[in-house]
Structures are given as C-alpha cells and as structure tokens.
Protein backbone atom coordinates (compact mmCIF):
# COMPACT_ATOMS: atom_id res chain seq x y z
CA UNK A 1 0.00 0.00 0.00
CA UNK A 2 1.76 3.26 -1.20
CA UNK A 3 2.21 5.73 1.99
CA UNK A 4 0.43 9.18 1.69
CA UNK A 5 2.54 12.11 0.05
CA UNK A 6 3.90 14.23 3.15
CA UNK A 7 2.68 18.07 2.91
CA UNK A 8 5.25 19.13 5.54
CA UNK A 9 7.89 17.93 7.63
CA UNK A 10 9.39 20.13 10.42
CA UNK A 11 11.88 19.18 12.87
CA UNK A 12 12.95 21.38 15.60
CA UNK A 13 15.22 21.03 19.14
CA UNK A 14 13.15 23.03 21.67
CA UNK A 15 14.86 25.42 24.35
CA UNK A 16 13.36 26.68 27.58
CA UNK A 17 12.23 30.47 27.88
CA UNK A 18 14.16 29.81 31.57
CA UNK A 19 17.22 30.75 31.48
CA UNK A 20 17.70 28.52 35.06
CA UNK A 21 17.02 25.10 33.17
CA UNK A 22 19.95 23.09 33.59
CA UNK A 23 21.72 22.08 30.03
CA UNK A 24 21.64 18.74 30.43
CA UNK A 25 17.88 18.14 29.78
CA UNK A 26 16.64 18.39 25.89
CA UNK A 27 13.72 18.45 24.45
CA UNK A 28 12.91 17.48 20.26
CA UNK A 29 9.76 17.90 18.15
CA UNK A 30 9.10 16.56 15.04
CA UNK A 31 5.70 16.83 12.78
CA UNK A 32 4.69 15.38 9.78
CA UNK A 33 1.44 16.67 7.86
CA UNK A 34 0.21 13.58 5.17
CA UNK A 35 -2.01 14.39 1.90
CA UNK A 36 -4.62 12.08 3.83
CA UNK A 37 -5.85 14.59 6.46
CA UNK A 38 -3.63 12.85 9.22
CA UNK A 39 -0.92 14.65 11.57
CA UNK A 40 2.25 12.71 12.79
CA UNK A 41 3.95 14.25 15.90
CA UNK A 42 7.09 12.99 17.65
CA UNK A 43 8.50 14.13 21.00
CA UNK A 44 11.85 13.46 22.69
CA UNK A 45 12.71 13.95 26.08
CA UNK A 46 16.19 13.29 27.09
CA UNK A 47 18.35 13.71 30.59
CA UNK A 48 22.08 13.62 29.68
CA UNK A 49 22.83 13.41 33.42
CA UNK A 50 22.12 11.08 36.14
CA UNK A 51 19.57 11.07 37.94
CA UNK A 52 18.25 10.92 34.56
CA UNK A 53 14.44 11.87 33.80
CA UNK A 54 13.73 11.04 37.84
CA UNK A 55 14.06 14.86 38.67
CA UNK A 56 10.92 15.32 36.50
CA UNK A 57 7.64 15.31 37.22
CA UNK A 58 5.82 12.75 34.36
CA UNK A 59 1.93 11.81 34.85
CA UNK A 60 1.04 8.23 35.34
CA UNK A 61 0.79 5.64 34.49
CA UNK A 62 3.71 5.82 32.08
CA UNK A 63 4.16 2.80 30.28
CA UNK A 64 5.98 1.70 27.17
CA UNK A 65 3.90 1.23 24.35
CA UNK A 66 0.42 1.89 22.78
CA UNK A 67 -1.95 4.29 24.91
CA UNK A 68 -5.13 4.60 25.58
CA UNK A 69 -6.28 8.15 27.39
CA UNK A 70 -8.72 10.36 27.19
CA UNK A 71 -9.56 13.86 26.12
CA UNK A 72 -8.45 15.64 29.45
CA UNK A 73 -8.44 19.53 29.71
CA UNK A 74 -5.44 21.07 31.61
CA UNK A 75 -3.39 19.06 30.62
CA UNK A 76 -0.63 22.45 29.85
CA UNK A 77 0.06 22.37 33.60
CA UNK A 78 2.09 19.40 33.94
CA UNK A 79 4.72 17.73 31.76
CA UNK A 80 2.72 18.04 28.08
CA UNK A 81 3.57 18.03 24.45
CA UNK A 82 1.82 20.58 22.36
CA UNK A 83 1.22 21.82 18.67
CA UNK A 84 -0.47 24.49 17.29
CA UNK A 85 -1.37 24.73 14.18
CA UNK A 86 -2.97 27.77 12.04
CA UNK A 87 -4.32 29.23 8.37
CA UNK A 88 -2.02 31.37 6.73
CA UNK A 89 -3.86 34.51 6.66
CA UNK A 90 -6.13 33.87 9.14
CA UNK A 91 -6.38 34.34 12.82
CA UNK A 92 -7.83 31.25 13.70
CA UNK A 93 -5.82 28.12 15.14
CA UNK A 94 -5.77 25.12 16.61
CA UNK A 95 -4.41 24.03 20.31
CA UNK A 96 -3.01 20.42 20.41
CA UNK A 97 -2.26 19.07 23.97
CA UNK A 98 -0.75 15.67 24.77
CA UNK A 99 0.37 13.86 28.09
CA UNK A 100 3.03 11.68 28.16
CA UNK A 101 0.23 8.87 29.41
CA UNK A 102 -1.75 9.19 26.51
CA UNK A 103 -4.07 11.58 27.23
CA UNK A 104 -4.66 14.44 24.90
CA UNK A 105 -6.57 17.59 24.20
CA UNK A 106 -7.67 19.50 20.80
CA UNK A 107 -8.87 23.34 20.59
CA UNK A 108 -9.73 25.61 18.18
CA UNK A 109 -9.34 29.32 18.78
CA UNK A 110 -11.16 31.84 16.84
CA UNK A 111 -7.85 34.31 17.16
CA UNK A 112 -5.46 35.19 19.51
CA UNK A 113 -6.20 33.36 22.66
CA UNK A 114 -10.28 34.16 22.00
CA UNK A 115 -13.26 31.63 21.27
CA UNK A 116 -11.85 28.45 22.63
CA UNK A 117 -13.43 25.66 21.57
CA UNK A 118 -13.04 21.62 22.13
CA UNK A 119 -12.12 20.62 18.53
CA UNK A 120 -13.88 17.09 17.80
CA UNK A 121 -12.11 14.64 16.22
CA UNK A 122 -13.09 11.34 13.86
CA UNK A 123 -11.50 9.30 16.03
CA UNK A 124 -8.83 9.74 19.16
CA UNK A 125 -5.25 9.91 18.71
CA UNK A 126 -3.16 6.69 18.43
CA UNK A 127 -0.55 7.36 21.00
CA UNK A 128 2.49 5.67 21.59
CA UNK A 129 5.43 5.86 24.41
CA UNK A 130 8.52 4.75 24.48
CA UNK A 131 10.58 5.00 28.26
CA UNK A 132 14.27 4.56 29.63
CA UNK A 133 15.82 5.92 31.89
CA UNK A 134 17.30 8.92 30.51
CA UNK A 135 14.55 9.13 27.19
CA UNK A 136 11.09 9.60 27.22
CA UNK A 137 9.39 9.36 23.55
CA UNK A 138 5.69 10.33 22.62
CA UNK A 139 4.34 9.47 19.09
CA UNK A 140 1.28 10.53 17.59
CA UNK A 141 -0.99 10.43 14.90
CA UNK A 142 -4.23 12.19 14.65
CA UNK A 143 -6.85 12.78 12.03
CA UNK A 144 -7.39 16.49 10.67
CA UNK A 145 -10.11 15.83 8.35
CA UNK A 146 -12.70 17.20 8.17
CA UNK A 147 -11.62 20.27 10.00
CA UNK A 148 -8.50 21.06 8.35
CA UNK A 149 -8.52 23.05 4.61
CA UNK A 150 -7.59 20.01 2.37
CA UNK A 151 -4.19 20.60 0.56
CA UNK A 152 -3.58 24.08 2.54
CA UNK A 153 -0.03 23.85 4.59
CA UNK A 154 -0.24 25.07 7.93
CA UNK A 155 1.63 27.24 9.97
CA UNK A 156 3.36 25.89 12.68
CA UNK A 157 4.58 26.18 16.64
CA UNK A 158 6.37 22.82 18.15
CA UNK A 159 6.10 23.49 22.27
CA UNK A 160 6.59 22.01 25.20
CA UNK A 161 5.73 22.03 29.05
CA UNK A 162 8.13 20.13 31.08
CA UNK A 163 7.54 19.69 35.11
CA UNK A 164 10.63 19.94 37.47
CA UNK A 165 8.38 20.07 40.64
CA UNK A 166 9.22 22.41 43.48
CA UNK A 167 11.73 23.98 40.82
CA UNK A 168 8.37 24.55 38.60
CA UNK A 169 7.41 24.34 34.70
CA UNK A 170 9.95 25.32 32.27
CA UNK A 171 8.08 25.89 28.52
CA UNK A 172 10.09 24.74 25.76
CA UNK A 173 9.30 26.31 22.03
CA UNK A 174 11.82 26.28 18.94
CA UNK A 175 11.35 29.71 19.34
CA UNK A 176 10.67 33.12 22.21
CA UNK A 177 9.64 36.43 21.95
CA UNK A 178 9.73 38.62 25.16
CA UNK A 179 7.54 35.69 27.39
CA UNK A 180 6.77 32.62 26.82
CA UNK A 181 3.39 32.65 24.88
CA UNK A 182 2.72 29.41 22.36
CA UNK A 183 0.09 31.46 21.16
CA UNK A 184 1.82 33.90 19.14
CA UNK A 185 1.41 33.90 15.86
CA UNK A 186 4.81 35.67 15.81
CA UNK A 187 6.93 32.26 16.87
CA UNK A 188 5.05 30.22 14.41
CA UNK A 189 6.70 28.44 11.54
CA UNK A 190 5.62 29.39 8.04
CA UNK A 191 4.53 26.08 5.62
C-alpha cells in the first residue's frame, strides 16, 4: 500500500524560555502533515545526566507502548507536548495538547487566545510511548479531516511544558519572543 505524500515535515530542538534550566535536559519535536488529512507528531525527552528523567515530574501511568487516554483539559500544567497549528492569513488556530500517558486535548481558537473551543475529532489519537531511563518518547498520529482546509499547509509552533516540581514548569518552544506565549502567531513556523 503506497504511503500518503507528506505536505510538511518540520523538525525542531526546543529550548526553555528559563534561562535557570539546567543544560543537560533536551527536548525534540518533530511533525509530519500527510495528503490524507492525518498529523504525525514525535517528541523526545532526554536527561544527559544522572539522575536521569527522575528529577521530572511525568503523569502516570507511564508505560511503554500503545496508549489509551482520554480527552483531558489542563493538561498544559504538567509535563505536556503541544502543537499548534494555524491558516495562513487567518487568525484562527488550533491548540493540540498531549500527556506523556496518553491523554490528549484538541482546541480551536477563533484568534489570539479568544473563542476556545473543544475541537472534535473522527476518532482519538493513536498514542504511543517509548521509556528509559534517561529518554522519554511520545508518538502521535491524529486525524485532521474534516476540520483542516484540504491541501492548505499550515503554519506551525512545536512546544513544550516540562515539570521539574518544586523547581516549577519550564516551557520549551523552537522559538521566544519577550515571554513565553505558544500562542503567538509571531513564533510560528511558516509552511
């Protein structure tokens, strides 16, 4: 079966708006948009140093393989994996939220951080984790049809939240402006 032409690829290593994070975590993002409506997002999480990725907080249960959660809102303050995607031209955009134990979250905004809305789906994500001891990885695939413009490219922002408990949340985007807002249109990637 010949795989689906890919629209867009974009790869990007995330850094924290916090200056305080120590070097020795990273963070990756990867996303693939296919012809066929569906979104492919990967997520690395790696601790070069010991105690490894114990010094973060990570939602449970955490286990390797397929997953199986649920649309959960909130998810943004703990450890979570995000996209947002938008129309060129356009101020509306969509909110993509996803816990390292499988459960996710989709919104549409009508612009800048106004008209929230739970975006349905087809069908739920198909979620997969992959755990040692210093690497955490989150794949995804989720259907954009019939919401998403057919053949339009979107524009693009790769984030991350990342738990270090009493130290707080770090948030992790390929790219700042003067705070740390995944909402602006500004640090989005153009297709």
């Amino acid at each position: 079966m010949p795989r689906p032409a890919v629209m867009l690829r974009q790869v990007a290593r995330l850094t924290p708006f916090e200056r305080s994070i120590p070097s020795d975590i990273q963070v990756s993002a990867a996303l693939v948009w296919n012809s066929n409506g569906w979104l492919e997002l990967s997520y690395g999480l790696l601790a070069l140093a010991p105690p490894g990725l114990s010094t973060l907080v990570l939602p449970s249960p955490l286990d390797d393989g397929p997953q199986h959660g649920t649309r959960r809102d909130g998810l943004w303050k703990a450890t979570c994996f995000e996209a947002f995607l938008a129309l060129p031209n356009q101020s509306r955009y969509w909110e993509i939220n996803l816990s390292p134990n499988g459960d996710w979250a989709v919104y549409s905004f009508e612009s800048y951080r106004s008209g929230q809305q739970p975006q349905m789906l087809k069908q739920d994500p198909e979620i997969g984790i992959q755990r040692l001891h210093h690497h955490l990885r989150v794949d995804v695939r989720l259907p954009l049809a019939p919401w998403w413009s057919a053949g339009v490219c979107p524009e693009v922002n790769l984030s991350a939240v990342i738990d270090h408990g009493d130290a707080g949340l770090s948030h992790w985007a390929h790219r700042h402006q003067a705070k740390a807002d995944f909402h602006n249109r500004s640090t989005f990637l153009k297709g």
